[in-house]
Protein backbone atom coordinates (compact mmCIF):
# COMPACT_ATOMS: atom_id res chain seq x y z
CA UNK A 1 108.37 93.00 135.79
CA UNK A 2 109.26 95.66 133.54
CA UNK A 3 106.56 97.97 132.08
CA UNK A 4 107.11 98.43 128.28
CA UNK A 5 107.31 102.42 127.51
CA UNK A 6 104.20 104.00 126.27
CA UNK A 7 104.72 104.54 122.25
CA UNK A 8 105.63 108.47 121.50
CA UNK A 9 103.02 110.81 119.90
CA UNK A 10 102.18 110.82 116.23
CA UNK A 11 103.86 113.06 114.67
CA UNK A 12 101.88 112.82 111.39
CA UNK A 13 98.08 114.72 112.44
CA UNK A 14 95.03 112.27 111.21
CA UNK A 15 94.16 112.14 107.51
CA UNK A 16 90.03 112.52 107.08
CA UNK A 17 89.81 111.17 110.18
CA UNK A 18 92.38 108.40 110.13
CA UNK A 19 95.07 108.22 112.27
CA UNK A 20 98.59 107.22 111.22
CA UNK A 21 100.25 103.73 110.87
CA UNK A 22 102.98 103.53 114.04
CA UNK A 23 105.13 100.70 112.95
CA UNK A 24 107.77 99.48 116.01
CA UNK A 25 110.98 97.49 114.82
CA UNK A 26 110.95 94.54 117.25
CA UNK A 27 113.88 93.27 118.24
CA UNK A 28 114.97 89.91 116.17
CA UNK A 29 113.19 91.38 113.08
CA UNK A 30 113.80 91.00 109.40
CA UNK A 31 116.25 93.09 107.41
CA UNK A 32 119.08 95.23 107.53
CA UNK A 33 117.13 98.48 107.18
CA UNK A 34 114.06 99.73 107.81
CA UNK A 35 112.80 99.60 103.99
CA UNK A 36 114.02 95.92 103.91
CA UNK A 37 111.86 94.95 107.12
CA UNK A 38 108.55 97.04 105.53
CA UNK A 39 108.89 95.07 102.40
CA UNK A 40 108.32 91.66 105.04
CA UNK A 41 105.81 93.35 106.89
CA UNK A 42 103.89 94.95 105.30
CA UNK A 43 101.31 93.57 102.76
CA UNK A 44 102.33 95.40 99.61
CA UNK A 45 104.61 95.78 96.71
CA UNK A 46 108.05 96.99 96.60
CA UNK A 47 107.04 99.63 94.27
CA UNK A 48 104.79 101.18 96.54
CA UNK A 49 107.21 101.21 99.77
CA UNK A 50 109.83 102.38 97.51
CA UNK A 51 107.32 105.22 96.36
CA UNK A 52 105.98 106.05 100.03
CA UNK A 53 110.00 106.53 100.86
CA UNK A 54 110.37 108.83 97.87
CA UNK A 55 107.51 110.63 98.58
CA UNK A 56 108.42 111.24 102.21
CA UNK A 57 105.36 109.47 103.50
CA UNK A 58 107.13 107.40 106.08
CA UNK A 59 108.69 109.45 108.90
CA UNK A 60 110.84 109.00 112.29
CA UNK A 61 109.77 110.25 116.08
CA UNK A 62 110.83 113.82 115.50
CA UNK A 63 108.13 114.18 112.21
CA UNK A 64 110.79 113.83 109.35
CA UNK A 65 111.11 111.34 106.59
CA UNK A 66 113.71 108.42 106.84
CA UNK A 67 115.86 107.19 104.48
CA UNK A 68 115.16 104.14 102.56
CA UNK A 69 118.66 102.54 103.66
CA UNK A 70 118.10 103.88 107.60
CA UNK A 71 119.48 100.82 109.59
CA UNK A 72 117.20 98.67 111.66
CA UNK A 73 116.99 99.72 115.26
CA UNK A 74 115.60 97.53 117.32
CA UNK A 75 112.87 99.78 119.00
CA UNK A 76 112.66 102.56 116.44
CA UNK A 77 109.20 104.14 115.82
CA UNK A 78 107.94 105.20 112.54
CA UNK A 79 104.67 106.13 111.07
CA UNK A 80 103.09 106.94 107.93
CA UNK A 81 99.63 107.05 106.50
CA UNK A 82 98.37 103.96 104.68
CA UNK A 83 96.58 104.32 100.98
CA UNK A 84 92.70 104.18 101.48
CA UNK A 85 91.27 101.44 99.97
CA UNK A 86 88.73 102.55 97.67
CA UNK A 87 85.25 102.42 99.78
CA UNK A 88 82.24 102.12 98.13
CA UNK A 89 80.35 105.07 100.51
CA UNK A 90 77.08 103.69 103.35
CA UNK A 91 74.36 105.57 102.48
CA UNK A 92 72.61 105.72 105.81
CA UNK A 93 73.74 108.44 108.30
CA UNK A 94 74.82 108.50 112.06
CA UNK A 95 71.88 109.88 114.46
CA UNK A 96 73.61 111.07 117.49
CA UNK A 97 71.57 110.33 120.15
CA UNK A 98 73.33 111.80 122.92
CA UNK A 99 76.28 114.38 123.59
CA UNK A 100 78.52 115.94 126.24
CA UNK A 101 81.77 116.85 127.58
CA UNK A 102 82.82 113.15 128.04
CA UNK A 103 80.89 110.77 125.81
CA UNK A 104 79.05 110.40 122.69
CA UNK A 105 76.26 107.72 121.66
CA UNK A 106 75.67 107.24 118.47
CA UNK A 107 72.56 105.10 116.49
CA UNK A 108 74.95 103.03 114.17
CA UNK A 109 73.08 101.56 111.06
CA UNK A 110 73.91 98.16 109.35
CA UNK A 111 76.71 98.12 107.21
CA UNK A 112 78.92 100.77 108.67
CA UNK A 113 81.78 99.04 110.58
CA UNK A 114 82.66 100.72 114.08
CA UNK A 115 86.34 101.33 113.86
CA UNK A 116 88.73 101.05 111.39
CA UNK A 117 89.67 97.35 110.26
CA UNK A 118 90.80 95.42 106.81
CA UNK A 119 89.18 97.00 103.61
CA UNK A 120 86.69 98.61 106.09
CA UNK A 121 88.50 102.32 107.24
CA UNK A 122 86.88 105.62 105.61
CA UNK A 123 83.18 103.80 105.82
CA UNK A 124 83.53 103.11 109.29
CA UNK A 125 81.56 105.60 112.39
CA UNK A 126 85.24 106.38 114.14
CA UNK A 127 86.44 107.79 111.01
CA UNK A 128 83.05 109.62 110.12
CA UNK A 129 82.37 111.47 113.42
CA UNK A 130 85.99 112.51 113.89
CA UNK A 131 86.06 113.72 110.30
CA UNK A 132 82.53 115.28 110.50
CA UNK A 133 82.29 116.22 114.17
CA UNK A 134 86.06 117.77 114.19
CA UNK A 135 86.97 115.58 117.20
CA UNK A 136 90.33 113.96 116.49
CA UNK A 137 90.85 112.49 119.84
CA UNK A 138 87.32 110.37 119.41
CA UNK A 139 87.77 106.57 120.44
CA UNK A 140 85.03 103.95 120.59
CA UNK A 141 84.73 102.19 124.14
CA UNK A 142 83.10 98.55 122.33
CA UNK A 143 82.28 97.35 118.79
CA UNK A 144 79.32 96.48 117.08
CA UNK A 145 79.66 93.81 113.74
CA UNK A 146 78.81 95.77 110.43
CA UNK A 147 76.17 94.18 109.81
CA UNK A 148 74.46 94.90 113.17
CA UNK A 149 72.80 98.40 114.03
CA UNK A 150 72.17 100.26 117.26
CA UNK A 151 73.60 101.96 119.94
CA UNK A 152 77.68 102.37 120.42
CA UNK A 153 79.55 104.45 122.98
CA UNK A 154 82.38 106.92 122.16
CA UNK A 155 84.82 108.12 124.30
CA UNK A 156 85.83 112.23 123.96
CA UNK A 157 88.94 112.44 125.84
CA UNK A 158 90.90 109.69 125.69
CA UNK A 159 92.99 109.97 129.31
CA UNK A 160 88.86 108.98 130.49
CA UNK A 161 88.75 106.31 127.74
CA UNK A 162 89.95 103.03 130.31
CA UNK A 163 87.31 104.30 132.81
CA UNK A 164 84.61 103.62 130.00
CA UNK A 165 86.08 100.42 128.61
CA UNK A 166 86.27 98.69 132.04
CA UNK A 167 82.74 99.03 132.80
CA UNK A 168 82.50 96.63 129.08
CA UNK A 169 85.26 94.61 130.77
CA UNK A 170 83.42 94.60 133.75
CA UNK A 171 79.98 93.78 132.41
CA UNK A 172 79.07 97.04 133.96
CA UNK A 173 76.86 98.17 131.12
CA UNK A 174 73.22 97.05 130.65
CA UNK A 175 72.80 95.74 126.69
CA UNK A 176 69.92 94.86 125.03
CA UNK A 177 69.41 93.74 122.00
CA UNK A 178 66.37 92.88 119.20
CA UNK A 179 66.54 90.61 116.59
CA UNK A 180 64.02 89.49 113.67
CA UNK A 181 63.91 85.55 113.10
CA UNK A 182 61.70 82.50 112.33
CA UNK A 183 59.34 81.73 114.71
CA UNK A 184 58.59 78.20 116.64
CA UNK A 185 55.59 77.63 118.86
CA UNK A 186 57.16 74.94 120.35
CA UNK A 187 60.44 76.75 121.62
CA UNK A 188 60.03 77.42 125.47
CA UNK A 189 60.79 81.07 125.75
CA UNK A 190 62.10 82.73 127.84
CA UNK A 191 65.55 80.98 128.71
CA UNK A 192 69.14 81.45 128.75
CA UNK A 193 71.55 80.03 126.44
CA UNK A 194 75.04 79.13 127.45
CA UNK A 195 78.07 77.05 125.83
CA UNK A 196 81.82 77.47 124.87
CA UNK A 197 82.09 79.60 121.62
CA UNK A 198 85.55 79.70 119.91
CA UNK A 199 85.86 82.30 116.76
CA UNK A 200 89.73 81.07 115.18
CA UNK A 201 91.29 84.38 113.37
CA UNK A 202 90.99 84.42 109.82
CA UNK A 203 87.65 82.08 109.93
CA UNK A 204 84.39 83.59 109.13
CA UNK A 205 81.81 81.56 111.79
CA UNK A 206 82.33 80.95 115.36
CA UNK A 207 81.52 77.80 116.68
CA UNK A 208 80.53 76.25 119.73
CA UNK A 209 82.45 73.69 121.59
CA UNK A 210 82.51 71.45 124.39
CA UNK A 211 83.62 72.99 127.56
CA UNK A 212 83.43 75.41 130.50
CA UNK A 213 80.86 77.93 128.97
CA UNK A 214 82.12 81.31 127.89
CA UNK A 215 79.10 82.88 126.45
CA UNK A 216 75.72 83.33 127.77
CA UNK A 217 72.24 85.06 126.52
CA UNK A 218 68.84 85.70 127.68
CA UNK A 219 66.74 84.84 124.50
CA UNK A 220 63.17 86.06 125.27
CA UNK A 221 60.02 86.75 122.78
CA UNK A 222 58.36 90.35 122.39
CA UNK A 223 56.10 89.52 119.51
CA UNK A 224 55.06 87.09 116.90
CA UNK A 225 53.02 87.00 113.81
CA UNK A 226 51.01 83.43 113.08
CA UNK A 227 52.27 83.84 109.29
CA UNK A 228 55.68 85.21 109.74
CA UNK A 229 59.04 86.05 111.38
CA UNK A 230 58.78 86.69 115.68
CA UNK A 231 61.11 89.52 116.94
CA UNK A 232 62.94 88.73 119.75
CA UNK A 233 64.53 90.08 122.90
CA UNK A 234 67.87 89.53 123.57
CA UNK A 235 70.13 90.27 126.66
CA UNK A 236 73.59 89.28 126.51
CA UNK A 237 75.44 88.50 129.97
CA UNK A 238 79.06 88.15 127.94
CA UNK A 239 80.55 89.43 124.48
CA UNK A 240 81.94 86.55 122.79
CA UNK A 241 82.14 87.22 119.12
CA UNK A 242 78.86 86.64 117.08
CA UNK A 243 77.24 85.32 120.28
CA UNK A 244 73.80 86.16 119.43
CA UNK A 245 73.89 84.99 115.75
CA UNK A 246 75.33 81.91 117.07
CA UNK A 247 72.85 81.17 120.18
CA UNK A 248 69.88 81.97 117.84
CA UNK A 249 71.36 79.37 115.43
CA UNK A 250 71.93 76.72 117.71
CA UNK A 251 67.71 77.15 119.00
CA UNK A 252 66.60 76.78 115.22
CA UNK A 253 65.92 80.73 115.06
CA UNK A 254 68.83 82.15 112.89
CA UNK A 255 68.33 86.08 112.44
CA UNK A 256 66.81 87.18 109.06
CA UNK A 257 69.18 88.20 106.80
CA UNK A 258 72.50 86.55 108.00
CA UNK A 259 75.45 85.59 105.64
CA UNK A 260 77.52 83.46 108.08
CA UNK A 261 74.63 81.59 110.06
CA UNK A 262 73.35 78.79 109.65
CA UNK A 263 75.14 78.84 106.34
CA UNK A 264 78.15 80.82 104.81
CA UNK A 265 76.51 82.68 101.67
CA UNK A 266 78.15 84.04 98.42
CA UNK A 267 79.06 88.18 99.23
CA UNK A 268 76.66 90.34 97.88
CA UNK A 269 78.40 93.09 95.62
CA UNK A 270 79.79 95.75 97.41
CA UNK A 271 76.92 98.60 97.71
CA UNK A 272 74.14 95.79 97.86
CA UNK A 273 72.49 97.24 101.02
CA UNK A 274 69.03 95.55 100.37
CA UNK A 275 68.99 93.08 103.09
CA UNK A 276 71.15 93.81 106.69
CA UNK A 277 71.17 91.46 109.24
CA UNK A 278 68.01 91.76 111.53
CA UNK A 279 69.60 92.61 114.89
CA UNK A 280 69.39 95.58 116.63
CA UNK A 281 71.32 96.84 119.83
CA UNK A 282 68.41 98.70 121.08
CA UNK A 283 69.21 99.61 124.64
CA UNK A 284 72.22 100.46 126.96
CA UNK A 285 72.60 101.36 130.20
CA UNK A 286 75.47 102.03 132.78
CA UNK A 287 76.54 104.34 135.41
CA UNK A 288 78.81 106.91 134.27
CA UNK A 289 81.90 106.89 135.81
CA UNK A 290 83.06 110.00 135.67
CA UNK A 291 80.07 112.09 136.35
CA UNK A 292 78.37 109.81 138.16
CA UNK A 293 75.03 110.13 135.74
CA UNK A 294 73.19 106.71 135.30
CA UNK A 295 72.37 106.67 131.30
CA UNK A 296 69.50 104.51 129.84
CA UNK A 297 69.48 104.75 125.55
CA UNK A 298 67.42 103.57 123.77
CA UNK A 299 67.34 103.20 120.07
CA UNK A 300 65.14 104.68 117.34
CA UNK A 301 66.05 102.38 114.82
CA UNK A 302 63.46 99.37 113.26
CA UNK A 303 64.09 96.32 112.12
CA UNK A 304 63.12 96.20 108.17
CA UNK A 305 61.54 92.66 108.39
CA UNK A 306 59.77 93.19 111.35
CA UNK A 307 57.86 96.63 110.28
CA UNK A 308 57.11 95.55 106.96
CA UNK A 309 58.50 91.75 106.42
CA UNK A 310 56.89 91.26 102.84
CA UNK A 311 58.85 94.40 101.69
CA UNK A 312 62.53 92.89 102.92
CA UNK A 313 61.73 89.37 101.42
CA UNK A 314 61.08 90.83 98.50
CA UNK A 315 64.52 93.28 97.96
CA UNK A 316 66.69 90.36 98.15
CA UNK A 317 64.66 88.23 95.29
């Protein structure tokens, strides 16, 4: 079986933080040239590829611009930098919680996205510790949803980064989670949820399904008040999209402050940061392997409607 060659270096450096759109002409593709096959790919106007080939934005391997009539080449690598979507800015800052040669572990709070995706790219902790930190080669070994805070792992030199990302792949790495939700006395805790959960591209919920289970979580309690919410402990054993927002759904218990589960809700306007999601990823733990160290994080982050419940009801009336 042929190996597919690894894609060429960038030659455009990262803008803010952001690195480059590589674009690879497949081989069958759309149009004579390469500006005919942007205007099918890409999602945009032919006024703005037009201007971004003007401007000299989009550029070959060797770092200079092509031609708006280059022909298609099956193969051919270009790149250029996307325009930012305008990002209305997450007022809550990254606490590094722990730094070194080969890692970095950040305390993530709701609403900042992990990596760069859709209209989510400046706002996002990738693109904020590279820009801030001055680490360009930055990559993030797992994700956390937006709306969830807590703990995430970066990687600093990327030629280490599949070492990190197998133990994820692996289940290598201890995670723990906290969430804030309704509480029900007559819910046997603690016990472990599993099912099928399918998440189709493009479709806001996941949903669970009959057959071989592909998702599985510890769902323990920690606390409860007699005239409010119970905070729970949560331990996933897999990483199937929205897996705890769905397994607390399915036991009557859906986490305080969620848009998707048990029902989709109307967006709140952008900059509306009154009432995150009440999960937490409060601990993780692995072996390192590269130096060996065994690492145990824990978060410093509280949950809103746990600390002071009558306060978070309240912001979102």
């Amino acid at each position: 079986m042929r190996r597919r060659r690894p894609a060429p270096p960038p030659p455009l450096p990262q803008r803010d933080g952001v690195d480059p759109v590589r674009v690879r002409l497949p081989a069958g593709g759309q149009g004579a040239t390469v500006r005919e096959h942007l205007l099918q790919r890409l999602s945009t106007t032919p006024g703005t590829v037009d201007r971004m080939f003007t401007e000299g934005r989009i550029v070959g391997v060797d770092g200079h611009p092509l031609a708006p009539d280059t022909p298609y080449e099956p193969g051919l690598h270009l790149w250029f930098h996307r325009d930012l979507p305008e990002e209305v800015p997450v007022p809550f800052p990254l606490e590094i919680v722990h730094r070194d040669d080969h890692i970095l572990v950040v305390d993530k709070p709701h609403f900042l996205a992990t990596t760069p995706r859709g209209s989510h790219i400046t706002q996002t902790a990738l693109t904020r510790l590279r820009h801030e930190l001055g680490i360009p080669e930055l990559g993030a070994a797992h994700r956390l949803d937006r709306l969830t805070a807590g703990l995430v792992l970066f990687i600093v030199r990327p030629k280490e980064r599949g070492a990190y990302q197998t133990l994820f792949r692996d289940r290598l790495v201890r995670k723990e989670y906290e969430a804030v939700a309704p509480y029900d006395p007559a819910l046997a805790l603690p016990r472990t949820v599993r099912s099928r959960i399918v998440k189709e591209r493009g479709v806001l919920t996941a949903e669970e399904v009959e057959g071989e289970p592909n998702a599985e979580t510890l769902v323990d309690i920690a606390a409860h008040r007699a005239d409010g919410p119970a905070r729970y402990r949560l331990v996933p054993g897999t990483g199937q999209t929205h897996q705890l927002r769905v397994h607390m759904n399915a036991l009557g218990l859906p986490i305080l402050g969620d848009p998707l589960y048990p029902e989709v809700t109307p967006p709140v306007p952008a900059g509306d940061f009154r009432r995150p999601l009440q999960l937490l990823a409060r601990r993780l733990e692995f072996t390192d392997p590269v130096t060996g160290v065994e690492h145990r994080f824990v978060s410093r982050r509280e949950l809103a409607a746990w600390t002071s419940y009558d306060d978070w009801a309240a912001a979102g009336q």
